[in-house]
Protein backbone atom coordinates (compact mmCIF):
# COMPACT_ATOMS: atom_id res chain seq x y z
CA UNK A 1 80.65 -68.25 -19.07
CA UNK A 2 80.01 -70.71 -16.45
CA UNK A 3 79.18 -74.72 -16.52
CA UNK A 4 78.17 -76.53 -13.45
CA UNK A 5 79.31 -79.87 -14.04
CA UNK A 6 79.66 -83.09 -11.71
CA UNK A 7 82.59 -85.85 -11.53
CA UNK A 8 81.33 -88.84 -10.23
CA UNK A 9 79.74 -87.67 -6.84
CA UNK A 10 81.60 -84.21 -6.60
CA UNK A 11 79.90 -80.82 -7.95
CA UNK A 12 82.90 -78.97 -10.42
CA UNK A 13 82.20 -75.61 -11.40
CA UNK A 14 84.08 -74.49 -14.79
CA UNK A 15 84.76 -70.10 -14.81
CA UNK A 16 85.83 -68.37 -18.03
CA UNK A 17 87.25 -65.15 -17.34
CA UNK A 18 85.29 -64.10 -14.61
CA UNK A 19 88.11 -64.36 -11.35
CA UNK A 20 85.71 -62.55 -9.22
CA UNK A 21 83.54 -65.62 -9.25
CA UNK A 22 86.01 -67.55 -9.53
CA UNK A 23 87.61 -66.39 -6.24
CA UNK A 24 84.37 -66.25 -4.49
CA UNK A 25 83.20 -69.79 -4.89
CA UNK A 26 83.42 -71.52 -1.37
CA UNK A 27 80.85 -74.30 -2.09
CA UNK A 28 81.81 -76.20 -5.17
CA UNK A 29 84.15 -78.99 -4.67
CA UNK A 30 86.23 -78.34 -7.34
CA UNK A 31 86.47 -74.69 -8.78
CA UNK A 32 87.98 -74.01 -12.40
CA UNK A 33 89.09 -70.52 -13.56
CA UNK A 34 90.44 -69.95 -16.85
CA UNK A 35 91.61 -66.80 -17.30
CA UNK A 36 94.88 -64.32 -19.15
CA UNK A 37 95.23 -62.52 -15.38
CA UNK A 38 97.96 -63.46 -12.48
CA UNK A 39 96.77 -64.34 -9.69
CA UNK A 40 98.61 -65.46 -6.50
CA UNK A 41 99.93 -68.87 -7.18
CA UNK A 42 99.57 -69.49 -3.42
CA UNK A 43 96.06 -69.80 -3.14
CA UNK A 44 95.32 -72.68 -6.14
CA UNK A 45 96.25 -76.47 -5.80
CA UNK A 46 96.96 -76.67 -9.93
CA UNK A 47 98.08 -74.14 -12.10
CA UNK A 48 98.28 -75.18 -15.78
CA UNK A 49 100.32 -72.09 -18.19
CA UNK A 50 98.97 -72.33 -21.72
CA UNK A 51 100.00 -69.87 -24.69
CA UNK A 52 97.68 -67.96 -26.98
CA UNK A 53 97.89 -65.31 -29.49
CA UNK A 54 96.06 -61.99 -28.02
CA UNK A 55 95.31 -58.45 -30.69
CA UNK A 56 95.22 -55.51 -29.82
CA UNK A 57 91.75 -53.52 -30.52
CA UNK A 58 92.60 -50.36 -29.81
CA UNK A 59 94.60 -50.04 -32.93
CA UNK A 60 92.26 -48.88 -35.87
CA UNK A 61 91.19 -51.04 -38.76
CA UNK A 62 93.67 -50.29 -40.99
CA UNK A 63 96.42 -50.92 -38.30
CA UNK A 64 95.06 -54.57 -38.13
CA UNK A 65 94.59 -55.19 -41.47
CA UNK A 66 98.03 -54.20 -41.76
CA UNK A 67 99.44 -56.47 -39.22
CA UNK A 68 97.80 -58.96 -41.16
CA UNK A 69 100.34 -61.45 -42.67
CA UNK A 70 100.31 -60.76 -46.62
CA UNK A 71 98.83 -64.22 -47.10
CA UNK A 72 95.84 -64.08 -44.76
CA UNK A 73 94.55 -60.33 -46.14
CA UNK A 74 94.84 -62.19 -49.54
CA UNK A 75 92.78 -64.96 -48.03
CA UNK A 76 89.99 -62.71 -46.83
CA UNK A 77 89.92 -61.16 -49.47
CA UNK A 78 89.45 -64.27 -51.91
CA UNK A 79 86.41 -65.37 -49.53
CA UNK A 80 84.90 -62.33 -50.81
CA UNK A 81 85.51 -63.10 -53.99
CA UNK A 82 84.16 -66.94 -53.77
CA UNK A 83 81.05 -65.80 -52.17
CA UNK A 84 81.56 -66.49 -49.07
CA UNK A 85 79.01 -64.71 -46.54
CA UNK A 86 79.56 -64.55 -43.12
CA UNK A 87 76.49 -63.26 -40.41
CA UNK A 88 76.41 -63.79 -36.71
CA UNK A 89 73.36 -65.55 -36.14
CA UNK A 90 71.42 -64.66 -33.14
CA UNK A 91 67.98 -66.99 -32.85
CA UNK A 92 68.02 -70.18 -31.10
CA UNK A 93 66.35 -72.01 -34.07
CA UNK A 94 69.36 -70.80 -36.02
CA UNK A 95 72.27 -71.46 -33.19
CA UNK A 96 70.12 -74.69 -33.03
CA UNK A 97 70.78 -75.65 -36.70
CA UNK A 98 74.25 -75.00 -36.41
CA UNK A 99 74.65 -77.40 -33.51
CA UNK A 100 73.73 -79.86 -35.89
CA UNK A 101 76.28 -79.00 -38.30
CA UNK A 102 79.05 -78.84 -35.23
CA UNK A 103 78.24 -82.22 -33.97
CA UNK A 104 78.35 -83.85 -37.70
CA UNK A 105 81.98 -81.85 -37.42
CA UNK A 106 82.61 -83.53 -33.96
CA UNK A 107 81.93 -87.18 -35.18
CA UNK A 108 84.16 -87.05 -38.37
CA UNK A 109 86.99 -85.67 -36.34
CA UNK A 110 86.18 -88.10 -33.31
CA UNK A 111 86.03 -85.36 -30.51
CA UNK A 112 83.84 -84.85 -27.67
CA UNK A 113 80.40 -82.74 -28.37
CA UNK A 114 79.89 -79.68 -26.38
CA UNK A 115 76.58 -79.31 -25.02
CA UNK A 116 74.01 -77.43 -26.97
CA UNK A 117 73.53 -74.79 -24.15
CA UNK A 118 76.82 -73.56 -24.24
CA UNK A 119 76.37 -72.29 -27.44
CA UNK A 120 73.76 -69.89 -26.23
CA UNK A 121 76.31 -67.86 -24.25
CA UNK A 122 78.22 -67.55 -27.35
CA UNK A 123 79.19 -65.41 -30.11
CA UNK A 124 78.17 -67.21 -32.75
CA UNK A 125 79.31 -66.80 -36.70
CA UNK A 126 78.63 -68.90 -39.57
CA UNK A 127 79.71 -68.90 -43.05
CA UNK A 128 77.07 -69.78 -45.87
CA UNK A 129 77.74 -70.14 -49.86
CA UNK A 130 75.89 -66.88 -51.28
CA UNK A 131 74.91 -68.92 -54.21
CA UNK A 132 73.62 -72.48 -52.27
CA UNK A 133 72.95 -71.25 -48.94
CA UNK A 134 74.90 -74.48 -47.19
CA UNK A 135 77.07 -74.25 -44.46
CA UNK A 136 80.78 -73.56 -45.26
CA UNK A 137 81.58 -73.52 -41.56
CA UNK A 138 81.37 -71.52 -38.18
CA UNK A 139 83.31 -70.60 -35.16
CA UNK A 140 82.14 -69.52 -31.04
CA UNK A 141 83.32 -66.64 -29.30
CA UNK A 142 83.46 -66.28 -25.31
CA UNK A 143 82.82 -62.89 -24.57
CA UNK A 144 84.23 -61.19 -21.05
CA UNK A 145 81.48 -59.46 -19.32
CA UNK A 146 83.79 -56.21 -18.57
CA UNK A 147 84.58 -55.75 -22.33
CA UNK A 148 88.54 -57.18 -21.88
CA UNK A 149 88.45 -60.22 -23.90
CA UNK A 150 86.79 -61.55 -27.07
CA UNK A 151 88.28 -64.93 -27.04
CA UNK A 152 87.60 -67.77 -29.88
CA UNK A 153 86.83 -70.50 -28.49
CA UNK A 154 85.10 -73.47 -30.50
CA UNK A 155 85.57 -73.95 -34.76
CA UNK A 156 83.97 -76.32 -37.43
CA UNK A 157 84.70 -75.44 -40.93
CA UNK A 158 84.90 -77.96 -44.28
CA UNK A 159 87.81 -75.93 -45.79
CA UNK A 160 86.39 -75.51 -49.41
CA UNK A 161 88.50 -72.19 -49.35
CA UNK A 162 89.14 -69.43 -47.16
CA UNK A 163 85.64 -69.72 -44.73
CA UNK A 164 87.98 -69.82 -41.73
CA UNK A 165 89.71 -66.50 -42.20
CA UNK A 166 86.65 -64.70 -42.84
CA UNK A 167 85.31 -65.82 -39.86
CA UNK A 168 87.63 -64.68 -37.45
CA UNK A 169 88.12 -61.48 -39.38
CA UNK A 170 84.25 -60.21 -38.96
CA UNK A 171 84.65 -61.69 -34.96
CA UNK A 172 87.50 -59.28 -34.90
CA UNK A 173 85.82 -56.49 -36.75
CA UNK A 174 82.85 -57.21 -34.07
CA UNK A 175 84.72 -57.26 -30.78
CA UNK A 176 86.21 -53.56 -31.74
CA UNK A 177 83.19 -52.51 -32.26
CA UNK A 178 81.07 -53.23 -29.18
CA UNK A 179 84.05 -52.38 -27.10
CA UNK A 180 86.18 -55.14 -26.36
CA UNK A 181 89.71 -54.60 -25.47
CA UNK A 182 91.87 -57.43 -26.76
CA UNK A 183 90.72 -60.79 -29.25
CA UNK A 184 92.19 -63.74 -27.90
CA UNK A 185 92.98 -66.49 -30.68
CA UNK A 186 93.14 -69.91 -28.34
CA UNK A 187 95.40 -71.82 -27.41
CA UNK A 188 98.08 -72.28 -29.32
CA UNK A 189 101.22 -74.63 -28.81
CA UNK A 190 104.61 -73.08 -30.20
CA UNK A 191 106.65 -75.71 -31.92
CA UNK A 192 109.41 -76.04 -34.70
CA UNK A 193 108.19 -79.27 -36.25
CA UNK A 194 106.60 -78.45 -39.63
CA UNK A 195 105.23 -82.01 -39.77
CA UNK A 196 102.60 -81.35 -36.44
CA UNK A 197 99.51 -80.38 -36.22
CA UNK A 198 100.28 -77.95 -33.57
CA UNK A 199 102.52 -76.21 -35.95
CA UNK A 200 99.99 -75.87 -38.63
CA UNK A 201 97.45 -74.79 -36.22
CA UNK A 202 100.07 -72.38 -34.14
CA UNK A 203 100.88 -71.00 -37.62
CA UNK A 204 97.40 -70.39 -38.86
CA UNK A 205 96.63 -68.22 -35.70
CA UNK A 206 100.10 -66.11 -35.70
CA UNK A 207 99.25 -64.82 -39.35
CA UNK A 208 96.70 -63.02 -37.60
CA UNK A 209 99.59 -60.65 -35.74
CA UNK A 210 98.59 -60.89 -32.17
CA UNK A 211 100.99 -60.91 -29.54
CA UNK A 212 101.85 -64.46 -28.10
CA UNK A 213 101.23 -64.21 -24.16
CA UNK A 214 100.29 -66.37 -21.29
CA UNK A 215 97.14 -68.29 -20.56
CA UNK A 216 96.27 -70.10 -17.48
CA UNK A 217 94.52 -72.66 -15.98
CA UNK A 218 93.95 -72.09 -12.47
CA UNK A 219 92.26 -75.30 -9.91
CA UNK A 220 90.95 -74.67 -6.57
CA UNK A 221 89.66 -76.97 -4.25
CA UNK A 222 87.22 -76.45 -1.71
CA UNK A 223 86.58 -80.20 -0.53
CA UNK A 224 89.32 -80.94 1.72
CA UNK A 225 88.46 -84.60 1.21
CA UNK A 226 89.69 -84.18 -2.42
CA UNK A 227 92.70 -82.15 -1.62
CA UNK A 228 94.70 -85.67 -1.39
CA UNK A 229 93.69 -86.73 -4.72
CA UNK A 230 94.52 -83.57 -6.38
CA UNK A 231 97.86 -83.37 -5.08
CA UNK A 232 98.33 -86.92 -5.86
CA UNK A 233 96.83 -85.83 -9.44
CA UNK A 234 99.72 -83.90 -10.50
CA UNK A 235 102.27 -85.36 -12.09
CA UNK A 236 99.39 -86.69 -14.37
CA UNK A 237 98.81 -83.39 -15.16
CA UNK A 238 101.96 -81.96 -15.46
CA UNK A 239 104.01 -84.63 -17.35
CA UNK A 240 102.02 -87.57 -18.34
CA UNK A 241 99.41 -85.04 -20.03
CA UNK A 242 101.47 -82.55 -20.94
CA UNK A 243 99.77 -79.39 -19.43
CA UNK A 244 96.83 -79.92 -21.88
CA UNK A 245 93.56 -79.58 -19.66
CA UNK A 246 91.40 -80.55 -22.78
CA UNK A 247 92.83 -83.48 -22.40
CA UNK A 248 91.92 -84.56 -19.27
CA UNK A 249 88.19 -83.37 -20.17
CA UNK A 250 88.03 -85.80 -23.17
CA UNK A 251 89.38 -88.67 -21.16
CA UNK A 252 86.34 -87.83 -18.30
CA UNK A 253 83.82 -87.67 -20.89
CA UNK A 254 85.04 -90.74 -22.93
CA UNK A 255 84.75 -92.47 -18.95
CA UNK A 256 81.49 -91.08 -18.85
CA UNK A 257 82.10 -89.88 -15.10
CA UNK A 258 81.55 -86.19 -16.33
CA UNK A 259 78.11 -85.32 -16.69
């Protein structure tokens, strides 16, 4: 996926997977890969290292299922149970109508909105009540286009049981299917405090038994005008906002200098 983007007066071009791209772009000021390969560190001006949780789909059904933690196979298998159906919806009206549930999402939890657009270029699966038909929740999916990663990438779910699970489980069950090498989880941040979010959230996607491996950020420049500020930008990045890129994007869009 690809968003074209401005900051203030300079064109920023955001890459998700694709290096090739990535690594071709002379033109944009700014140039934005995000991406599981290694690439030269030489070449980039930033290079942010995240952590996410990657499976292996090569392994058969069964041999996921079965690295399944004991609680999340019970979990999918109680959404069952509680009617919960999940479909990947494929229209635009119907993408369209889930927007509307994602942004009501967004404003409770008091984080930015993505643009409707992007969820074109997604995977997208929802979970309905069998019996009322209403929403239980829904999650994106970034797809590579050479087949190596299935990677979750947005959620909005109201918790009423075990919607979430399900979810990613069918996503999973999908990726294998058409082809896909590896499902990537998102980012997760390891920690030891019980009492974070990031631990409940890092501990929610490790039940799922995917391997915990690196995720980067990489930032080019092309603007040599700019090159000052984004050396001068660092520390920012690297210690005052703790490698987390998301959020430097929620501070741009709550400036309203990212459009």
């Amino acid at each position: 996926m690809i968003r074209n983007r401005k900051i203030l007066f300079w064109r920023l071009r955001d890459i998700w997977l694709d290096h090739n791209v990535f690594l071709e772009d002379k033109k944009s000021d700014i140039v934005i890969l995000h991406s599981s390969k290694v690439l030269n560190k030489n070449k980039f001006n930033i290079i942010i290292l995240k952590k996410t949780f990657t499976i292996d789909l090569s392994q058969s059904k069964n041999n996921l299922l079965k690295n399944f933690h004991k609680t999340l196979r019970w979990s999918i298998n109680k959404a069952k149970r509680e009617h919960v159906d999940v479909k990947k919806i494929e229209t635009k009206k119907n993408i369209d109508y889930f927007y509307k549930f994602f942004c009501n999402f967004c404003e409770k939890k008091k984080i930015p909105k993505p643009a409707v657009k992007e969820f074109y270029e997604y995977d997208v699966f929802v979970a309905k009540d069998k019996i009322t038909n209403k929403y239980l929740g829904g999650c994106c999916f970034l797809k590579d286009n050479k087949k190596n990663i299935y990677r979750y990438k947005h959620g909005a779910v109201i918790y009423r049981g075990q919607e979430n699970e399900a979810i990613i489980w069918n996503a999973i069950k999908r990726a294998k299917k058409e082809g896909y090498k590896s499902f990537d989880m998102g980012g997760v941040k390891p920690t030891d405090d019980k009492k974070s979010y990031d631990y409940r959230h890092y501990s929610f996607k490790k039940r799922f038994g995917g391997e915990l491996s690196d995720f980067y950020t990489y930032i080019k420049v092309n603007n040599f005008l700019l090159k000052p500020l984004i050396y001068l930008s660092k520390p920012i990045i690297y210690i005052f906002l703790r490698n987390q890129s998301n959020t430097i994007i929620n501070l741009l869009n709550n400036l309203k200098i990212l459009k």
